[in-house]
Protein backbone atom coordinates (compact mmCIF):
# COMPACT_ATOMS: atom_id res chain seq x y z
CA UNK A 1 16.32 -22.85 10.61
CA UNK A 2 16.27 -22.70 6.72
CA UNK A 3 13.42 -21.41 4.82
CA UNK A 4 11.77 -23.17 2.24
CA UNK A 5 10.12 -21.67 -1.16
CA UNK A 6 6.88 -22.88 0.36
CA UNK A 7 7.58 -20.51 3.67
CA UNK A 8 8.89 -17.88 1.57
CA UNK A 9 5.33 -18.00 -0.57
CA UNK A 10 3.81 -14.41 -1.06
CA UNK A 11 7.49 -12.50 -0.23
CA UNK A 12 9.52 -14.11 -2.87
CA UNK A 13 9.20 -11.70 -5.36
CA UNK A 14 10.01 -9.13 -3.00
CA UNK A 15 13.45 -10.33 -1.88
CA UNK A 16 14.36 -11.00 -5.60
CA UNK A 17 13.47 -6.91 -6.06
CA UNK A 18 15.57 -6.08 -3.02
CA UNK A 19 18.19 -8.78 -4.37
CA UNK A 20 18.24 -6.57 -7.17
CA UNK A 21 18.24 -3.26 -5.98
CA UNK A 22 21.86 -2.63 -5.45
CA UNK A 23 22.48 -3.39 -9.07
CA UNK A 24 22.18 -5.98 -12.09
CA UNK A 25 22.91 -9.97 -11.39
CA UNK A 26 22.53 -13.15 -13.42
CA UNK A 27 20.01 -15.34 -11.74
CA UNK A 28 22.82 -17.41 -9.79
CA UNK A 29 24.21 -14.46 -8.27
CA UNK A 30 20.53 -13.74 -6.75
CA UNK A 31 19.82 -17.09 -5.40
CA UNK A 32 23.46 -16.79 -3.63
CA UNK A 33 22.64 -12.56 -2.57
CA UNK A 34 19.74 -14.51 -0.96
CA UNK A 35 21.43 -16.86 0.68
CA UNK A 36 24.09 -14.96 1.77
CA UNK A 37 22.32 -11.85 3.08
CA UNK A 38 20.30 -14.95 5.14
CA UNK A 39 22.82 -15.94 6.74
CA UNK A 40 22.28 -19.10 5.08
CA UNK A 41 18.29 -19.24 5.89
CA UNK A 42 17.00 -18.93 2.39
CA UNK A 43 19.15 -21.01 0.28
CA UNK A 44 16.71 -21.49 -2.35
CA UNK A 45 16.99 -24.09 -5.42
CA UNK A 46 17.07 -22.58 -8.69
CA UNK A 47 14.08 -24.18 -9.88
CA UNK A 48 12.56 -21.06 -7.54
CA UNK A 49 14.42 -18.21 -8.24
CA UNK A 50 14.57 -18.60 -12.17
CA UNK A 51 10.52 -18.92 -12.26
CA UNK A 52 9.95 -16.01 -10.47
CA UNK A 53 13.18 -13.56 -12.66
CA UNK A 54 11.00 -15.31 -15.40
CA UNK A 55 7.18 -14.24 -13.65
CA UNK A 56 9.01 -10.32 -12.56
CA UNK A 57 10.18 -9.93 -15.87
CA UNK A 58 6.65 -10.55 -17.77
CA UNK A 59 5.22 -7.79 -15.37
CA UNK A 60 7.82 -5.26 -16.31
CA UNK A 61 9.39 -5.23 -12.50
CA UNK A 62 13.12 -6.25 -14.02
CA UNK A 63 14.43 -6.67 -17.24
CA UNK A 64 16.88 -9.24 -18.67
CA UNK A 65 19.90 -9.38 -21.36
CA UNK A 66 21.64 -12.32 -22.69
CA UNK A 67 25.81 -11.87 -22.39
CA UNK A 68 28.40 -14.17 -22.71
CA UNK A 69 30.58 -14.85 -20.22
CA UNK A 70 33.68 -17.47 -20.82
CA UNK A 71 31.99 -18.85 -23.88
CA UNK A 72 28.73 -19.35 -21.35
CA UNK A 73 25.68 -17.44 -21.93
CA UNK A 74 24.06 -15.87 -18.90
CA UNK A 75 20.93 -13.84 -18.25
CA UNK A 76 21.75 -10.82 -16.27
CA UNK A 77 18.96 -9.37 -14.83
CA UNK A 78 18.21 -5.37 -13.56
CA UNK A 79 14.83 -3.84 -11.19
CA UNK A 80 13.25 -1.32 -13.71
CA UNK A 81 11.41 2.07 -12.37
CA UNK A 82 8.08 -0.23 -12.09
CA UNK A 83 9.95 -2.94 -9.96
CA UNK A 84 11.53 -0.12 -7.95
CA UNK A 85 7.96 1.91 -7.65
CA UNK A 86 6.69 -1.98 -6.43
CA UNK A 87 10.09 -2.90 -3.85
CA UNK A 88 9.31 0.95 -2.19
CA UNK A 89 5.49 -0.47 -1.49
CA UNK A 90 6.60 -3.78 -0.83
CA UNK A 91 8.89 -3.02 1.91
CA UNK A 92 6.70 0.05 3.85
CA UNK A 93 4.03 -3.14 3.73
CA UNK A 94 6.31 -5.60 5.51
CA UNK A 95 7.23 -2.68 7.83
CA UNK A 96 3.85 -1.95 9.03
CA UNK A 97 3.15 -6.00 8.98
CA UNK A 98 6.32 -6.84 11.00
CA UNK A 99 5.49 -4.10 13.80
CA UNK A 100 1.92 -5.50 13.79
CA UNK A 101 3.88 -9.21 14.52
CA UNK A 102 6.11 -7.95 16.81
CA UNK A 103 3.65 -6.12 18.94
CA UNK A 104 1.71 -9.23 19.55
CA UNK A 105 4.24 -11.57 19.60
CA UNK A 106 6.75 -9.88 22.26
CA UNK A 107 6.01 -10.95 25.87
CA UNK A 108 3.68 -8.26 27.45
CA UNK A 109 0.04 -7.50 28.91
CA UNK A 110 -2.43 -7.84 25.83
CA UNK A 111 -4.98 -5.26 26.08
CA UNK A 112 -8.27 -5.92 27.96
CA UNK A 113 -11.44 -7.17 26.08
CA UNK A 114 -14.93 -5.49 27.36
């Protein structure tokens, strides 16, 4: 099942962080660390991911710089101490949230109302 921007609403700026974690990428190179590290679930279009670089990188979570690359400019984009700071909250959040989830949703006795 592939995800769709509109599922991924509220934790897309998240896995662009964590996209960008390891180290700097131009904003095709994210969109395909998404899809790849998916396994092919969140193949986003671009007219997502290059909104939200553009939305991370007014609030100071990554930064941008313009190279050229075989006569082709190209964006290349880094996490900054802020979007790092933000990723680290981000992901003990989604911890906690996915135990919570998995908890309920895992077959067992649900504990007894009074």
């Amino acid at each position: 099942m592939k995800a769709g921007a509109q599922e991924l609403k509220g934790h897309l700026d998240v896995l662009l962080l964590a996209a960008l974690a390891g180290g700097p990428r131009h904003g095709y190179a994210v969109k395909e660390a998404l899809r790849e590290g998916s396994g092919g679930r969140f193949d986003l279009p671009t007219g997502t991911i290059y909104p939200a670089l553009h939305r991370l990188e007014d609030a100071g979570l990554i930064s941008g710089s313009w190279s050229a690359v075989d006569g082709r400019r190209r964006r290349t984009y880094r996490i900054t101490a802020a979007g790092e700071r933000r990723l680290h909250a981000d992901r003990g959040n989604w911890h906690e949230f996915a135990t919570a989830m998995t908890a309920l949703l895992e077959p067992g006795p649900w504990p007894a109302t009074s």
